[in-house]
Protein backbone atom coordinates (compact mmCIF):
# COMPACT_ATOMS: atom_id res chain seq x y z
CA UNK A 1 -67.28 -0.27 208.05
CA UNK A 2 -68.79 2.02 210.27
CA UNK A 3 -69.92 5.73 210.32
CA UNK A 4 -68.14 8.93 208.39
CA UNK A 5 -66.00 10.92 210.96
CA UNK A 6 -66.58 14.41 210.70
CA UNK A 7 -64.62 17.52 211.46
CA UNK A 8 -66.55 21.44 212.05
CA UNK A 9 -64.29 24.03 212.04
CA UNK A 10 -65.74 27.83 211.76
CA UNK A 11 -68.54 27.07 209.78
CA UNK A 12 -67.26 24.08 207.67
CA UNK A 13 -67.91 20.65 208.19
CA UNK A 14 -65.72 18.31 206.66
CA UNK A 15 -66.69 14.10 206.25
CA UNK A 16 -64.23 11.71 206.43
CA UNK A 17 -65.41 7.80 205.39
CA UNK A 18 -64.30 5.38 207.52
CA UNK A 19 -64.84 2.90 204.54
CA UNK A 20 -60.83 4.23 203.60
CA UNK A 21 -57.32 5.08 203.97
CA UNK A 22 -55.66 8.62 203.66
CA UNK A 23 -52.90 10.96 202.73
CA UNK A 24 -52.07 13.46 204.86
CA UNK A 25 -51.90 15.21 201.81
CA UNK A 26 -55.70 14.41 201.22
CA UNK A 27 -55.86 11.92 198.85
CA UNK A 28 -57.96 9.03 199.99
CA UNK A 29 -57.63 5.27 198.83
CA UNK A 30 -60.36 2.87 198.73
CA UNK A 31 -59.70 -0.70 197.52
CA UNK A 32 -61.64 -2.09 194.64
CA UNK A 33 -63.12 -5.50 195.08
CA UNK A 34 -60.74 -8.70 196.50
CA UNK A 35 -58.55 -8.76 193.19
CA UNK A 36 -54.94 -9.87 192.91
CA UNK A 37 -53.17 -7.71 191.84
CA UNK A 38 -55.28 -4.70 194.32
CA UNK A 39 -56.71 -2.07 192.54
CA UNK A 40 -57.04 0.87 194.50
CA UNK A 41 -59.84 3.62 193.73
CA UNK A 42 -58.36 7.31 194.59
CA UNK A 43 -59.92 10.61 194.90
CA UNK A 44 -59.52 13.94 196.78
CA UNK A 45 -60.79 14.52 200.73
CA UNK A 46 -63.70 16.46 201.24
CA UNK A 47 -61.15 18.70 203.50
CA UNK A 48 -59.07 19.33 199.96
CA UNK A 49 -62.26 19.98 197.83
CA UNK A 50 -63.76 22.42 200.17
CA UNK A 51 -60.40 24.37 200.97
CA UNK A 52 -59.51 24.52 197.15
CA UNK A 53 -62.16 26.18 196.07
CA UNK A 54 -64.81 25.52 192.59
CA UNK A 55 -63.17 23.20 190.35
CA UNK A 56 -62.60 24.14 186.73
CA UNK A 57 -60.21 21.50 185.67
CA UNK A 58 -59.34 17.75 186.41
CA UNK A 59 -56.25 15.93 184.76
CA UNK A 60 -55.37 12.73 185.53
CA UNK A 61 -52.42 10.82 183.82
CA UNK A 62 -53.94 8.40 181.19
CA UNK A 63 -54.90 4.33 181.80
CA UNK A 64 -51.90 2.63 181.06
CA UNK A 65 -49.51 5.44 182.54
CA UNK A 66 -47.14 3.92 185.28
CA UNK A 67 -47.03 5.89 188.77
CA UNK A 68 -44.48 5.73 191.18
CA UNK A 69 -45.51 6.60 195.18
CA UNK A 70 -45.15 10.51 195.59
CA UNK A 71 -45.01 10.96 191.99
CA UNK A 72 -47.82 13.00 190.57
CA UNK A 73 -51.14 11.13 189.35
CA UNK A 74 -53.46 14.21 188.85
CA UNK A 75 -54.27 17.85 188.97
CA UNK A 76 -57.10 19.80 189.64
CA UNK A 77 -57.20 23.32 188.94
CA UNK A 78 -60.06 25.63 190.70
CA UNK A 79 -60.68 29.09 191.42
CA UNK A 80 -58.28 29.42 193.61
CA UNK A 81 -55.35 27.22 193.32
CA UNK A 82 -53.80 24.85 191.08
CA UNK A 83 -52.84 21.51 193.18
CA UNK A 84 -50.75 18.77 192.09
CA UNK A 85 -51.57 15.42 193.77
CA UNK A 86 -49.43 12.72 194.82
CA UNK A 87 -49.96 9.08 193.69
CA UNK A 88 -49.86 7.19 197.78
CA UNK A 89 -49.37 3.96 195.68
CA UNK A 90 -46.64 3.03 192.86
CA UNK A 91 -48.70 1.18 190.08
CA UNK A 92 -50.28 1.30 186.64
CA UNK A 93 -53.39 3.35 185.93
CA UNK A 94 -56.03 1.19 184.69
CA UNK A 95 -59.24 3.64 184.48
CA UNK A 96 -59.63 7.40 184.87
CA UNK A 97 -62.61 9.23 185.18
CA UNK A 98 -64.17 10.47 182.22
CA UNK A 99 -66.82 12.22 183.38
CA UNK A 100 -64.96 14.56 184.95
CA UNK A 101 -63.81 15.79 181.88
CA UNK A 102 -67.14 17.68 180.95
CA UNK A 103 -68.31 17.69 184.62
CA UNK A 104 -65.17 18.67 187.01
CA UNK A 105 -67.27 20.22 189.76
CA UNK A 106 -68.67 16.24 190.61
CA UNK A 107 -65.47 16.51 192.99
CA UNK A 108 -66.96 19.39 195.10
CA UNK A 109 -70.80 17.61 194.88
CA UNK A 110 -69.46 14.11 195.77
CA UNK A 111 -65.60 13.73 196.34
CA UNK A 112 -66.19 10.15 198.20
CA UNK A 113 -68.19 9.41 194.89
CA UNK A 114 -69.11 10.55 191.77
CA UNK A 115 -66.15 12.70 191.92
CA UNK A 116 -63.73 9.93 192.12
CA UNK A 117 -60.44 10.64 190.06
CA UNK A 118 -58.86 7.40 188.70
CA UNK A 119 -58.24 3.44 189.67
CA UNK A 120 -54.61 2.20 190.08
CA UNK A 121 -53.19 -1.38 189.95
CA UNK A 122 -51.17 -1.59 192.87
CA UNK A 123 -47.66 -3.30 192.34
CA UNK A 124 -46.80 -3.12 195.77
CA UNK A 125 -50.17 -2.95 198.13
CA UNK A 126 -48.78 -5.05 200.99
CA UNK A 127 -45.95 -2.73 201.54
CA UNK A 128 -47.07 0.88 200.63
CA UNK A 129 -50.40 0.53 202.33
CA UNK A 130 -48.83 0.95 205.97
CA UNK A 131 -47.77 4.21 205.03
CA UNK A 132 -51.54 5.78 204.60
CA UNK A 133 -53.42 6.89 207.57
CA UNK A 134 -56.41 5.05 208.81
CA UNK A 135 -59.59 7.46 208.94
CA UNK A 136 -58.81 9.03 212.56
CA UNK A 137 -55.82 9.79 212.37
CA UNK A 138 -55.99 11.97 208.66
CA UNK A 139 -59.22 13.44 210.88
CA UNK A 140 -56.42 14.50 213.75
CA UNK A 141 -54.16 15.95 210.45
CA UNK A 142 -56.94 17.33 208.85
CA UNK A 143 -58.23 19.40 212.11
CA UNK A 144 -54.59 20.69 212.86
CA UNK A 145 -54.54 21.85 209.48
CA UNK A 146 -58.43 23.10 209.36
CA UNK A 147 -57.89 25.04 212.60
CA UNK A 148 -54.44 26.19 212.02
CA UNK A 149 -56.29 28.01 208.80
CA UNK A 150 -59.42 29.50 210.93
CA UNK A 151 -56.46 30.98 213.50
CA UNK A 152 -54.89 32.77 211.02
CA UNK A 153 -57.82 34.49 209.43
């Protein structure tokens, strides 16, 4: 769906996939095949990966657990911070990465991939999915935030 947007700031370059939507809390949301009910894919921005720091720990809540929007679905400790991240849909979790378990730092190599944190059955796609940002605008949030960093360094 056309090329990654990307963002330098200093001497970082962040990607952001057009192929998705976005919190401007940088969690993105990529739907998984034509399904009814939608199942969403979700996973941390480049931006967030980069910023946080080495991951040493991913937890996500367990398939089956039940998510409301803004209520957390995962937390990845690094480094440098501990962040808590916000489920953008209400739903059930249906599939969690594994892998991550043993291999946390897949979010740094390949957030957009690999590093993908878990799959949620949306119970209420048609409504909630106006709230997330469409790839230029989190790019506009993500450089206000990116460059309001770099001034205060």
């Amino acid at each position: 769906m056309g090329a990654d947007l990307q963002l330098t700031v200093d001497k970082f370059t962040f990607r952001v996939p057009a192929d998705r939507s976005y919190t401007a809390d940088g969690v993105w949301v990529q739907r998984v095949g034509d399904d009814d009910p939608v199942r969403v894919r979700l996973g941390v921005t480049d931006f967030v990966q980069q910023h946080s720091g080495d991951m040493t720990f991913v937890h996500t809540r367990p398939a089956g657990t039940r998510v409301l929007r803004g209520e957390e679905f995962a937390a990845i400790e690094t480094v440098k911070v501990d962040v808590s991240l916000a489920a953008p849909v209400a739903g059930r979790v249906v599939e969690v990465n594994d892998a991550l378990e043993t291999a946390p730092e897949m979010v740094n190599q390949d957030p957009y991939g690999a590093g993908w944190l878990a799959v949620v059955e949306a119970t209420n796609w048609a409504a909630e999915r106006g709230a997330l940002l469409e790839p230029a605008a989190y790019l506009a949030v993500m450089k206000q935030q990116a460059t309001s960093e770099a001034e205060a360094r």
